[in-house]
Protein backbone atom coordinates (compact mmCIF):
# COMPACT_ATOMS: atom_id res chain seq x y z
CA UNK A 1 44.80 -61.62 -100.82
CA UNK A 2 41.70 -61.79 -98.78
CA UNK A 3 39.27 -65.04 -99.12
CA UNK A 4 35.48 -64.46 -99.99
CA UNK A 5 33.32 -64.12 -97.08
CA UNK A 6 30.90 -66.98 -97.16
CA UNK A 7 27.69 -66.83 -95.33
CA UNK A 8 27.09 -68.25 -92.06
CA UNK A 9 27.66 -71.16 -90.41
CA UNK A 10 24.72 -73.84 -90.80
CA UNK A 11 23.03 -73.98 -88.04
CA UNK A 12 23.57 -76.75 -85.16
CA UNK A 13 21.04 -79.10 -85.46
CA UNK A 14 20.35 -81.97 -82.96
CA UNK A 15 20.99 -85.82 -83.93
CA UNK A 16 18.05 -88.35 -83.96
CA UNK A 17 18.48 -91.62 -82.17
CA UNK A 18 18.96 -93.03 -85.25
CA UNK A 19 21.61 -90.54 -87.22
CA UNK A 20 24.06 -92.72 -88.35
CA UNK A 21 23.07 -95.83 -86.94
CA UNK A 22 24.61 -98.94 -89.05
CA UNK A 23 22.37 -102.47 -88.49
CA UNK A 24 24.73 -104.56 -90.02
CA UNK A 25 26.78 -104.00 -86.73
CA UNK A 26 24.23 -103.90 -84.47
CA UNK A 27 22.92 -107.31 -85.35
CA UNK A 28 26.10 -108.81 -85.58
CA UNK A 29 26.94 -107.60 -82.01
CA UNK A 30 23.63 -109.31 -80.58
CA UNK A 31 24.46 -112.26 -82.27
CA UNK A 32 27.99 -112.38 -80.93
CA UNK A 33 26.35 -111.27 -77.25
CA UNK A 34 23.57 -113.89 -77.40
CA UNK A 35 25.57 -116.84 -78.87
CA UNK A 36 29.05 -116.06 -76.70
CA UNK A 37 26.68 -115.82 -73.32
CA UNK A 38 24.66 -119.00 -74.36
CA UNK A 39 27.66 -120.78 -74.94
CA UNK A 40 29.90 -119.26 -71.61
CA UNK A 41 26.36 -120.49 -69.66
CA UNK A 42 26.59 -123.68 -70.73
CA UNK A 43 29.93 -124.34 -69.87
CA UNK A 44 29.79 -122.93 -66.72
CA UNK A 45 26.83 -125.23 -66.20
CA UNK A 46 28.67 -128.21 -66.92
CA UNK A 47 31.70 -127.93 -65.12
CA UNK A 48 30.31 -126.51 -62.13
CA UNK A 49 26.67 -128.11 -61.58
CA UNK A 50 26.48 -131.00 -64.08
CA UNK A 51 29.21 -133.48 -62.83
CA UNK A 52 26.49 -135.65 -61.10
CA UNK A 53 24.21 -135.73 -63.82
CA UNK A 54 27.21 -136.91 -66.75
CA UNK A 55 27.91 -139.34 -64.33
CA UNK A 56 24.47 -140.55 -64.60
CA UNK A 57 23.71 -140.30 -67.97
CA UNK A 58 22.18 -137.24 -68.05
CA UNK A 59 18.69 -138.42 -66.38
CA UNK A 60 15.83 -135.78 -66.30
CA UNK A 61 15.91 -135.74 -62.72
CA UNK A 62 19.67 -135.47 -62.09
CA UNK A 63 19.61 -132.25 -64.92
CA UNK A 64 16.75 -130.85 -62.81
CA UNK A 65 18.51 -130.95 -59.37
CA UNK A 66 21.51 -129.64 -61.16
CA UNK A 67 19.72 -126.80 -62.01
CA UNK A 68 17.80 -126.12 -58.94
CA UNK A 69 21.13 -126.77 -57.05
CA UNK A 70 22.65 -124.02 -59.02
CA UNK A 71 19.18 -121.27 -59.10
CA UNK A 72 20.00 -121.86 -55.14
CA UNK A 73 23.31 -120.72 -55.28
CA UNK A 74 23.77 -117.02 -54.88
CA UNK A 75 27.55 -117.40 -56.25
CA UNK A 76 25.87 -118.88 -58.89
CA UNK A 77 23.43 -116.29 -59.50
CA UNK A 78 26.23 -113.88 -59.49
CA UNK A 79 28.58 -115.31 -61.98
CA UNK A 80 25.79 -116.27 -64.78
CA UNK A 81 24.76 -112.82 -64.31
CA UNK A 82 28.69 -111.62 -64.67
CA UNK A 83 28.40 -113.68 -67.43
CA UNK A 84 25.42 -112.18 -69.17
CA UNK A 85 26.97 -108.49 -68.82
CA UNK A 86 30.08 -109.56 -70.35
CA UNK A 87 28.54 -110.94 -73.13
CA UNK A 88 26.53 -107.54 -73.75
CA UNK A 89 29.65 -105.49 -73.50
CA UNK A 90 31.29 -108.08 -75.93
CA UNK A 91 28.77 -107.07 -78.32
CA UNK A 92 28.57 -103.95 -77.89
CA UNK A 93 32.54 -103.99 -78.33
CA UNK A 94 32.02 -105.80 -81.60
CA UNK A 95 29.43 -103.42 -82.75
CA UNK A 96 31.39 -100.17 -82.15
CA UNK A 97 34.48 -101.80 -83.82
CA UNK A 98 32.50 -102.41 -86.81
CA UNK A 99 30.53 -99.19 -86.46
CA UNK A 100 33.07 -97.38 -86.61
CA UNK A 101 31.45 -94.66 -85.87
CA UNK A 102 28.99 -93.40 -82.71
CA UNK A 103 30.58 -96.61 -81.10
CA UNK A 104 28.89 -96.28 -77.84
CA UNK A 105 25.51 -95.81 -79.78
CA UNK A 106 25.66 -98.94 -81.48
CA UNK A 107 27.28 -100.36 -78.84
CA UNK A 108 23.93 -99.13 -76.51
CA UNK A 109 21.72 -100.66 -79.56
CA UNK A 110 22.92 -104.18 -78.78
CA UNK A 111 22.36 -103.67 -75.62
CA UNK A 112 18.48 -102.83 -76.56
CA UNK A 113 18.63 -105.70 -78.57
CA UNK A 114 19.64 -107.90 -75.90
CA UNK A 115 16.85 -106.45 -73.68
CA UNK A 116 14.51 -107.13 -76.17
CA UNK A 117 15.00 -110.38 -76.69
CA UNK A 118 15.22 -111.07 -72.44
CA UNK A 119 12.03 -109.52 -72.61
CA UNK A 120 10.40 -111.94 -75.55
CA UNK A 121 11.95 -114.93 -73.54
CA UNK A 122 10.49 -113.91 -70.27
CA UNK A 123 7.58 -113.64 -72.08
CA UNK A 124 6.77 -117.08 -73.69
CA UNK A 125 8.95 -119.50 -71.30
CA UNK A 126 8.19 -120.49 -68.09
CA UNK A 127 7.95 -118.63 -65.12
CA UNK A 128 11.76 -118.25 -64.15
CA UNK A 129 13.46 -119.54 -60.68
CA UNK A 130 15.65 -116.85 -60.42
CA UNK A 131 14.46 -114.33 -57.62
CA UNK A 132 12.59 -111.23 -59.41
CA UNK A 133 15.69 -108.58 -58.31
CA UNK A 134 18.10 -110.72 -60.88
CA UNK A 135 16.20 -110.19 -63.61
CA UNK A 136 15.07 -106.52 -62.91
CA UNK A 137 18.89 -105.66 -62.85
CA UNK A 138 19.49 -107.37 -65.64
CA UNK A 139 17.15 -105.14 -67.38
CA UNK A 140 18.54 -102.39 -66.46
CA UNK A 141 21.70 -102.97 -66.71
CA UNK A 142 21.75 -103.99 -70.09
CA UNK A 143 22.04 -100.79 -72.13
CA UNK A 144 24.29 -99.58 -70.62
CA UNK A 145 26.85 -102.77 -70.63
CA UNK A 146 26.61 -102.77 -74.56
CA UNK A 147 26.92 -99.10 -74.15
CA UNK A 148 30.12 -99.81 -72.39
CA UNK A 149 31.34 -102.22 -75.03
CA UNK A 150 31.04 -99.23 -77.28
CA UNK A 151 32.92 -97.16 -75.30
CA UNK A 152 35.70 -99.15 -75.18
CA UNK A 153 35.56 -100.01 -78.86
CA UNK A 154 35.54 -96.22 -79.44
CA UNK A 155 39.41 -96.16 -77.71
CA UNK A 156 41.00 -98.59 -80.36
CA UNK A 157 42.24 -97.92 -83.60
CA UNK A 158 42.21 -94.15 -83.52
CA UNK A 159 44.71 -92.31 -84.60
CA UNK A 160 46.02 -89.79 -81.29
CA UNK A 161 45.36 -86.60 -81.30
CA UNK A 162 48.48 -84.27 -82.28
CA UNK A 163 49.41 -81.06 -80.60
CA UNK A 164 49.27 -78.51 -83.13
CA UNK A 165 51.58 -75.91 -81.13
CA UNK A 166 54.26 -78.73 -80.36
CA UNK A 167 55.32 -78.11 -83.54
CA UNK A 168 58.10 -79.98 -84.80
CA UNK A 169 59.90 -80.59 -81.79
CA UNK A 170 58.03 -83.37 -80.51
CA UNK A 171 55.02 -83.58 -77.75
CA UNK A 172 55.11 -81.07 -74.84
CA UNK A 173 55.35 -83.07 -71.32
């Protein structure tokens, strides 16, 4: 018995940017990136740069040589900014897993998100004390840290791939 010939294949067409992009995710994931890296920054801040200032009652001027103590420290610099990237690839992580689906796309989204809203900051606040190369690679590198997230989300919770000539006697090694 033969089967009926169907046509032919449909033809390959290319995905948008936007093919099968969830939001629901995507915000959630900035949220989770913004609010987890606010909150890491400000215990960092504390513990490490604010002893002096609790001690004395949290006076505007102790708070601002806290700061400008910690802006000065290239160690510093280094860990908020470890800090900022794991919070991106935290939501990008959380994005995927809710995704789904084109993990490291929505993962990639959040990190757009989170560039976006560095951007908007930038933009209305102050003129930052952080030397101009920390923020630059922060802008660059954010994309591609939620992408990262993504990819990582895109490893868990699928089920492995089965060997179709193993048969039934088990995986090959």
């Amino acid at each position: 018995m033969e089967l009926p010939r169907q046509g032919p294949p449909p033809p390959i067409e290319p995905k948008g940017l936007f093919t099968g992009v969830q939001f629901r995710p995507i915000i959630i994931g900035a949220v989770v990136d913004y609010v987890g890296t606010s909150i890491a920054v400000i215990l960092y801040t504390m513990f490490f740069y604010m002893g002096d200032a609790l001690d004395s009652g949290m006076s505007e001027e102790a708070v601002e040589k806290a700061f400008e103590k910690m802006v000065a420290s290239p160690e510093a610099l280094l860990t908020l900014f470890l800090i900022g990237m794991l919070g991106t690839v935290l939501g990008g992580y959380v994005a995927g897993r809710l995704a789904r689906v084109e993990e490291v796309k929505h993962g990639a989204l959040v990190g757009a998100v989170a560039l976006i809203v560095a951007l908007v900051q930038a933009s209305v606040s102050e003129p930052s004390p952080v030397p101009e190369w920390y923020n630059i690679l922060g802008y660059i590198l954010a994309i591609p840290a939620g992408a990262l997230g993504g990819s990582i989300a895109q490893g868990k919770g699928k089920p492995p791939i089965v060997d179709a000539t193993a048969g039934s006697r088990g995986p090959r090694f």
